[in-house]
Every structure is written in structure tokens, then in C-alpha cells.
C-alpha atoms as a PDB file:
ATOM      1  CA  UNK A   1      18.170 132.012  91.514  1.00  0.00           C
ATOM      2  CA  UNK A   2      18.225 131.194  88.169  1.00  0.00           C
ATOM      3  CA  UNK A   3      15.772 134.286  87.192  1.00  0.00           C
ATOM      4  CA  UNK A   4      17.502 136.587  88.685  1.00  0.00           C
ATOM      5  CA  UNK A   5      20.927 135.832  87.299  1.00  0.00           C
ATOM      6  CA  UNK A   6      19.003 135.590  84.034  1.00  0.00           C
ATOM      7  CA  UNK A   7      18.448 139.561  84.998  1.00  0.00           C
ATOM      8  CA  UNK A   8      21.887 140.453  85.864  1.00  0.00           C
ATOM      9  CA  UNK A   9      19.697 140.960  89.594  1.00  0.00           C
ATOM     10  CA  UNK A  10      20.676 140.250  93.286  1.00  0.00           C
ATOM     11  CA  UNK A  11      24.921 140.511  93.491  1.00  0.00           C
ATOM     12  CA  UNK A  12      25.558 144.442  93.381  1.00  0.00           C
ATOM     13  CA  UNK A  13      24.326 147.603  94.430  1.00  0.00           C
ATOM     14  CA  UNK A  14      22.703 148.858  91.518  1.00  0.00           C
ATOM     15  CA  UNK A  15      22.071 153.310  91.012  1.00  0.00           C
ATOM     16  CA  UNK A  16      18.614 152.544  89.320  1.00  0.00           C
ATOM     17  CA  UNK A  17      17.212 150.320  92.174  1.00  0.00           C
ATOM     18  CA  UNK A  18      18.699 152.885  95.135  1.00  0.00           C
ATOM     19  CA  UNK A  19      17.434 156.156  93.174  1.00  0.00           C
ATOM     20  CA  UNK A  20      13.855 153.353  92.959  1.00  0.00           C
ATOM     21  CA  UNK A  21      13.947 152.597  96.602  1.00  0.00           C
ATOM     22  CA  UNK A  22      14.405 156.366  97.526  1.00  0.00           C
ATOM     23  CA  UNK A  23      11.377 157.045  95.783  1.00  0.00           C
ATOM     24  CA  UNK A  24       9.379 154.376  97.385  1.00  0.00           C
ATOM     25  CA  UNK A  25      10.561 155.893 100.668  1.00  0.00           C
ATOM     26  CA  UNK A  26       9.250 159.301  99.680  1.00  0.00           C
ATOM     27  CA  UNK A  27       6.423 157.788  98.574  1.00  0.00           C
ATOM     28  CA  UNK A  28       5.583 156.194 101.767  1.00  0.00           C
ATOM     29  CA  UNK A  29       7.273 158.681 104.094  1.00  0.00           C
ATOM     30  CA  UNK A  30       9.427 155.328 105.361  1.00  0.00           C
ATOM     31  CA  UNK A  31      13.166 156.008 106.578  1.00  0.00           C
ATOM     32  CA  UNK A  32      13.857 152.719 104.981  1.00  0.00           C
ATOM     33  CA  UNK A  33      13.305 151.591 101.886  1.00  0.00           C
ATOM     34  CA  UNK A  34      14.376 148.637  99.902  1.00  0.00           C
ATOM     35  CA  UNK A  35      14.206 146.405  96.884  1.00  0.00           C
ATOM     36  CA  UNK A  36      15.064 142.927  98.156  1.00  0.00           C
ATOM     37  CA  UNK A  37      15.884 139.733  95.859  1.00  0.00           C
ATOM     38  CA  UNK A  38      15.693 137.022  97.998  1.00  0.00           C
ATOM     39  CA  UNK A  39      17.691 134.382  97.360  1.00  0.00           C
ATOM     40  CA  UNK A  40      18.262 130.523  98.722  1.00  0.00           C
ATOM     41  CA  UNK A  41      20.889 131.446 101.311  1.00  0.00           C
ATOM     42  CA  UNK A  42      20.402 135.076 101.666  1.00  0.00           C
ATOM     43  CA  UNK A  43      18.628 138.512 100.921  1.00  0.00           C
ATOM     44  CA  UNK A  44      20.168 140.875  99.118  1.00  0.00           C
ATOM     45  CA  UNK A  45      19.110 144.460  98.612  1.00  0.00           C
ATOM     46  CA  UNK A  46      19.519 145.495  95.270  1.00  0.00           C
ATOM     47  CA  UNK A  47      18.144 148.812  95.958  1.00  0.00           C
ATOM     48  CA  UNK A  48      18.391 150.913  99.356  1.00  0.00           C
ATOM     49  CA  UNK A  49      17.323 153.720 100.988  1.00  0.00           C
ATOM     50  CA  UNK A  50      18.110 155.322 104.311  1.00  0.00           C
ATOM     51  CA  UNK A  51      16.732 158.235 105.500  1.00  0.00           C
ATOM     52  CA  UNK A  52      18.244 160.719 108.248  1.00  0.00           C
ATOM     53  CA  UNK A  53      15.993 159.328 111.386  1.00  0.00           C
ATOM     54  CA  UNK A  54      17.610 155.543 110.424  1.00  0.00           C
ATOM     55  CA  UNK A  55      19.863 154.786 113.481  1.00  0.00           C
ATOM     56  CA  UNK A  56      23.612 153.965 113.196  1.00  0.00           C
ATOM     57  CA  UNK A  57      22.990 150.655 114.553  1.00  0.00           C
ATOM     58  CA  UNK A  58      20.513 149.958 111.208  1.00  0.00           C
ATOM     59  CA  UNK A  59      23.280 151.734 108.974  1.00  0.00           C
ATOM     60  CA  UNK A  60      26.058 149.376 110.171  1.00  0.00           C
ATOM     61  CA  UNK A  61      23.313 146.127 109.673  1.00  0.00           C
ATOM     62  CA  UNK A  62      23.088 147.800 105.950  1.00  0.00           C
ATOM     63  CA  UNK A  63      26.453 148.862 105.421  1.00  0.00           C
ATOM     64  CA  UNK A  64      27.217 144.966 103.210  1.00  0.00           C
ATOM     65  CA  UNK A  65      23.240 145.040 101.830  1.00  0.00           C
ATOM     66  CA  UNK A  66      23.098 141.250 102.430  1.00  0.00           C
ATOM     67  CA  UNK A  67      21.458 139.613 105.460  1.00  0.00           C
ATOM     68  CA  UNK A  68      20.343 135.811 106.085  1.00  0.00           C
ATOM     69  CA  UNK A  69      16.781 134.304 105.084  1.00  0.00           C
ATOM     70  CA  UNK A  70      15.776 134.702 109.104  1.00  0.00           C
ATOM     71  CA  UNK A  71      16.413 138.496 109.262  1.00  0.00           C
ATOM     72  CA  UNK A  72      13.348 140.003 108.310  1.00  0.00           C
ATOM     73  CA  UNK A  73       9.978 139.936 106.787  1.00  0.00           C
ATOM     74  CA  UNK A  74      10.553 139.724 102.818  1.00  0.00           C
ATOM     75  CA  UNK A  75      11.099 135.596 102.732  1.00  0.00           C
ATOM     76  CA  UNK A  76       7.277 135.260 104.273  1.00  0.00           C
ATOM     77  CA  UNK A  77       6.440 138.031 101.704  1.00  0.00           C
ATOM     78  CA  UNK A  78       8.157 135.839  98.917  1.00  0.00           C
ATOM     79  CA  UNK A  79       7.052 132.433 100.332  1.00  0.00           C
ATOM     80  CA  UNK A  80       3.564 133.554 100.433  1.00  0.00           C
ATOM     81  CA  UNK A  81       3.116 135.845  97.455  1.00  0.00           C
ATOM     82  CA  UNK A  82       1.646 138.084  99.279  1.00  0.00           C
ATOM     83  CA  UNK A  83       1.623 141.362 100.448  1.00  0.00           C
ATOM     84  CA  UNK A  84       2.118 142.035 103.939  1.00  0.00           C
ATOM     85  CA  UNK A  85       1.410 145.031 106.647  1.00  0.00           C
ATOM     86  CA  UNK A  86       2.226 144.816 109.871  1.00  0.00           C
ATOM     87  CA  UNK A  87       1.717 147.681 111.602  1.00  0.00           C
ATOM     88  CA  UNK A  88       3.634 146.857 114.753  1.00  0.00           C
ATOM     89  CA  UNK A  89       5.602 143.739 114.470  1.00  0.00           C
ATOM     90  CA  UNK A  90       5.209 143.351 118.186  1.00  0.00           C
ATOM     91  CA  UNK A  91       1.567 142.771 117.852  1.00  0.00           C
ATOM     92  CA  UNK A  92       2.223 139.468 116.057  1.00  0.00           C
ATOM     93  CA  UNK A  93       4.011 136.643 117.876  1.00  0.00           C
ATOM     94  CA  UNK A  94       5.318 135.095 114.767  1.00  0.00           C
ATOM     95  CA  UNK A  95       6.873 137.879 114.029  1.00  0.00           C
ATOM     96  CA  UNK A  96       7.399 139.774 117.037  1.00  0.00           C
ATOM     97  CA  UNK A  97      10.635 137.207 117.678  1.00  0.00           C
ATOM     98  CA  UNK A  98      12.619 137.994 114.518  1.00  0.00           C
ATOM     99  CA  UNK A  99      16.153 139.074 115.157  1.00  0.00           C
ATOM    100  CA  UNK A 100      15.635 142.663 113.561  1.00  0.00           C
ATOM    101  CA  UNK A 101      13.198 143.308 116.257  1.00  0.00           C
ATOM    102  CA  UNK A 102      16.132 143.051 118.576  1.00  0.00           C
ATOM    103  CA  UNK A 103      19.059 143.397 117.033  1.00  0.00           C
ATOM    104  CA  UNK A 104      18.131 146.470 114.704  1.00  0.00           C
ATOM    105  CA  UNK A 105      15.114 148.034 116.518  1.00  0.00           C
ATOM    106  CA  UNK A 106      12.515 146.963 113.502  1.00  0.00           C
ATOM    107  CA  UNK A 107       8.905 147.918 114.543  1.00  0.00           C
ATOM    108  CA  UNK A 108       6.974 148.426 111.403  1.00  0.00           C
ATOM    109  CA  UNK A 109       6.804 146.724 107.890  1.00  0.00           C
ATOM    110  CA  UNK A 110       5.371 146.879 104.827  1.00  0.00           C
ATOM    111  CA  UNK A 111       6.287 144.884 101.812  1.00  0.00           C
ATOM    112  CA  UNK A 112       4.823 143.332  98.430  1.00  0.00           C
ATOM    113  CA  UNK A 113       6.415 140.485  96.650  1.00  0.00           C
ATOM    114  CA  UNK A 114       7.901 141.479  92.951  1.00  0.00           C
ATOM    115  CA  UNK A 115       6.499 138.401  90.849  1.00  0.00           C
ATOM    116  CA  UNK A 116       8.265 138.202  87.294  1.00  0.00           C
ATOM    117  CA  UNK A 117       6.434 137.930  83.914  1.00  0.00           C
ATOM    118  CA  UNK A 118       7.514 134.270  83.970  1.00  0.00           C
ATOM    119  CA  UNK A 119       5.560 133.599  87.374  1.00  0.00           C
ATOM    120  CA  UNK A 120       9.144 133.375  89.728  1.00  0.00           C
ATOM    121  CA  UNK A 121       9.052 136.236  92.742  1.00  0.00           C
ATOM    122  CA  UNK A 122      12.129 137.677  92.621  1.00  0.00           C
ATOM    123  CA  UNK A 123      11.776 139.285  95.818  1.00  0.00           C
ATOM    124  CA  UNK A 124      10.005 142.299  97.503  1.00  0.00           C
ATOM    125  CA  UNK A 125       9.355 146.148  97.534  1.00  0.00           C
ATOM    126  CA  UNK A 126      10.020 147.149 101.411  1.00  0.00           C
ATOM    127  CA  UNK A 127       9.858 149.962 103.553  1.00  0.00           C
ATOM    128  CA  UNK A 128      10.355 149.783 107.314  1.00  0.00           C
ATOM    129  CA  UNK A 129      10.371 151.650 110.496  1.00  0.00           C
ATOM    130  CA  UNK A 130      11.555 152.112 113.877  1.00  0.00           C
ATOM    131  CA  UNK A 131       8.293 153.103 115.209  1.00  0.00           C
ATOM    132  CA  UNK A 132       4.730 151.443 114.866  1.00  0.00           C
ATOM    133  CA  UNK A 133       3.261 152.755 111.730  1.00  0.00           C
ATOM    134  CA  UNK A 134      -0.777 152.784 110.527  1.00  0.00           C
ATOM    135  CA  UNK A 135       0.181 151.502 107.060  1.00  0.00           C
ATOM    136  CA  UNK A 136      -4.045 150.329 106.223  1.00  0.00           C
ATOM    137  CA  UNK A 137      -5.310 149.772 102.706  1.00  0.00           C
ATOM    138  CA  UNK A 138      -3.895 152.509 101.407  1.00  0.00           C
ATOM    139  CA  UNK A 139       0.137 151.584 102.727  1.00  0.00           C
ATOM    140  CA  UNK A 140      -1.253 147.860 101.225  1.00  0.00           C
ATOM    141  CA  UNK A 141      -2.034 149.273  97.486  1.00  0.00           C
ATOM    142  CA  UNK A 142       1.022 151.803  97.457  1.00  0.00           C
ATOM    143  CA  UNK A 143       3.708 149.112  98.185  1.00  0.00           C
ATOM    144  CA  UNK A 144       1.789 147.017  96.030  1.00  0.00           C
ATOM    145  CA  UNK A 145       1.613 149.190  93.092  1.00  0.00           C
ATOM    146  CA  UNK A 146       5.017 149.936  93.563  1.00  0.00           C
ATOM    147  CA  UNK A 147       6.817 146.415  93.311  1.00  0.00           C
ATOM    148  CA  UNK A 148       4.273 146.130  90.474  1.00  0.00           C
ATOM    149  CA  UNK A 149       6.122 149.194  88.719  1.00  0.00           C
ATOM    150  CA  UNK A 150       9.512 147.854  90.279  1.00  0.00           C
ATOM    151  CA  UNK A 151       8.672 144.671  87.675  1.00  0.00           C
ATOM    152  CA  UNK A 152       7.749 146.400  84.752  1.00  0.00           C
ATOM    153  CA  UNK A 153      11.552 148.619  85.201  1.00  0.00           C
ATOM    154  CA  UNK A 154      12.946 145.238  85.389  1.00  0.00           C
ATOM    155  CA  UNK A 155      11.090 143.855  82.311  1.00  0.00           C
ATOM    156  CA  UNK A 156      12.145 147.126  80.648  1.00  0.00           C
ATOM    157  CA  UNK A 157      15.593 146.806  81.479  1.00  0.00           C
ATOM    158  CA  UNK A 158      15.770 143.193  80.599  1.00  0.00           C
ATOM    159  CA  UNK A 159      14.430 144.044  76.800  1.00  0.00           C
ATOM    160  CA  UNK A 160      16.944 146.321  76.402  1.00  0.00           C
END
């Protein structure tokens, strides 16, 4: 928490990080796309993309950017430092359970933990989906190369 106030990161919608996000969507051909700082109580996402083929019922869960540590994938990204793929979320019974599967119609992630030069993760780059995707290696080295580049435009930003 600390970190990321240090950064000015994780209260407000911020241009950079949505214009970042959209990219990352592009990118990945995703209809959602995110840069998530996840925080003690709470996500936050910083940066956000939706395409057309999002749902109204994932707008509306979007619509105040913030959702609790349960909702989602992001805190196991951030807990584990890891980058995970899941290809269909109902393939994994940990997962399979968490309320955006229900609640939000969440099949497919794909998300890499953005760890700052001082060794804290400050959150994740995300996309999603609301059908099964085939991420493989290749979705696993894009979203990590991303939230590697999502880092150095926060170090850049923070030298300024």
C-alpha cells in the first residue's frame, strides 16, 4: 500500500493506464483488459478496457473500477508472483467457484503480476474473456512482457 501511494497509483482512473490497457487488449485480442493494483481490502483498476462484445452485466460490475480481494484472479497472481493462464476457469476447481464466474460470466484469464524495482508487486496486467480462450506460451510471454513494460511506464513516470 505504501508503494503504491509512494506512486500516486491505485485511487483514480488514470488516461495513461486506460489508453495502456486498450493496447494490451489489442494486443491480445481480449474484450477486457486491465491494469489492477491490488490492494489490502480491495482491487482497483487503474487502467481499463472494454471492448464492444463485453456484456452490460460486466460494464455495470466495472462501472466504480473497484472490486473485493475474492472477485477475481489478480490476488493469486499477486500472492504468487506469478503469471497465470487459465484457459477455461471452469477446468480448475479452485477457481472455477469464484464469484465472477457467476456473477459476471468470467471464463478465461490471463494475467502477470507487475513487480516494482524495489521487489513489492503492485498488482497485475489482465485481460479476460467471456468465452474459453487457448492463451499457451505465447498468451503467457505477451501478458508477461507487457506488465513488464507496464513497470518500466511506471518507473518512468515516477522519475519524472
Amino acid at each position: 500500500m505504501r508503494r503504491l501511494h509512494e506512486l500516486g497509483l491505485g485511487d483514480d482512473a488514470d488516461p495513461q493506464l486506460d489508453e495502456f490497457a486498450r493496447r494490451v487488449g489489442d494486443v491480445t485480442r481480449a474484450p477486457l483488459a486491465m491494469v489492477n493494483f491490488v490492494q489490502t481490502d480491495r482491487q482497483y483498476l487503474g487502467g481499463l478496457y472494454a471492448g464492444t462484445a463485453i456484456p452490460e452485466a460486466i460494464r455495470t460490475a466495472l462501472a466504480g473500477r473497484t472490486f473485493t480481494r475474492e472477485h477475481g484472479y489478480c490476488p493469486h497472481v499477486v500472492v504468487r508472483r506469478k503469471a497465470l493462464v487459465l484457459d477455461d476457469v471452469c477446468d480448475y476447481p479452485r477457481f472455477a467457484s469464484n464469484p465472477v464466474v457467476d456473477e459476471i460470466g468470467i471464463r478465461s484469464y490471463l494475467g502477470a503480476p507487475m513487480i516494482d524495482r524495489t521487489g513489492v508487486t503492485l498488482g497485475t496486467v489482465c485481460v479476460v474473456d467471456v468465452e474459453p480462450r487457448p492463451w499457451g506460451r505465447p498468451g503467457l510471454e505477451t501478458i508477461k512482457a507487457l506488465a513488464s513494460e507496464m513497470v518500466a511506464q511506471i518507473h518512468a513516470r515516477e522519475a519524472e
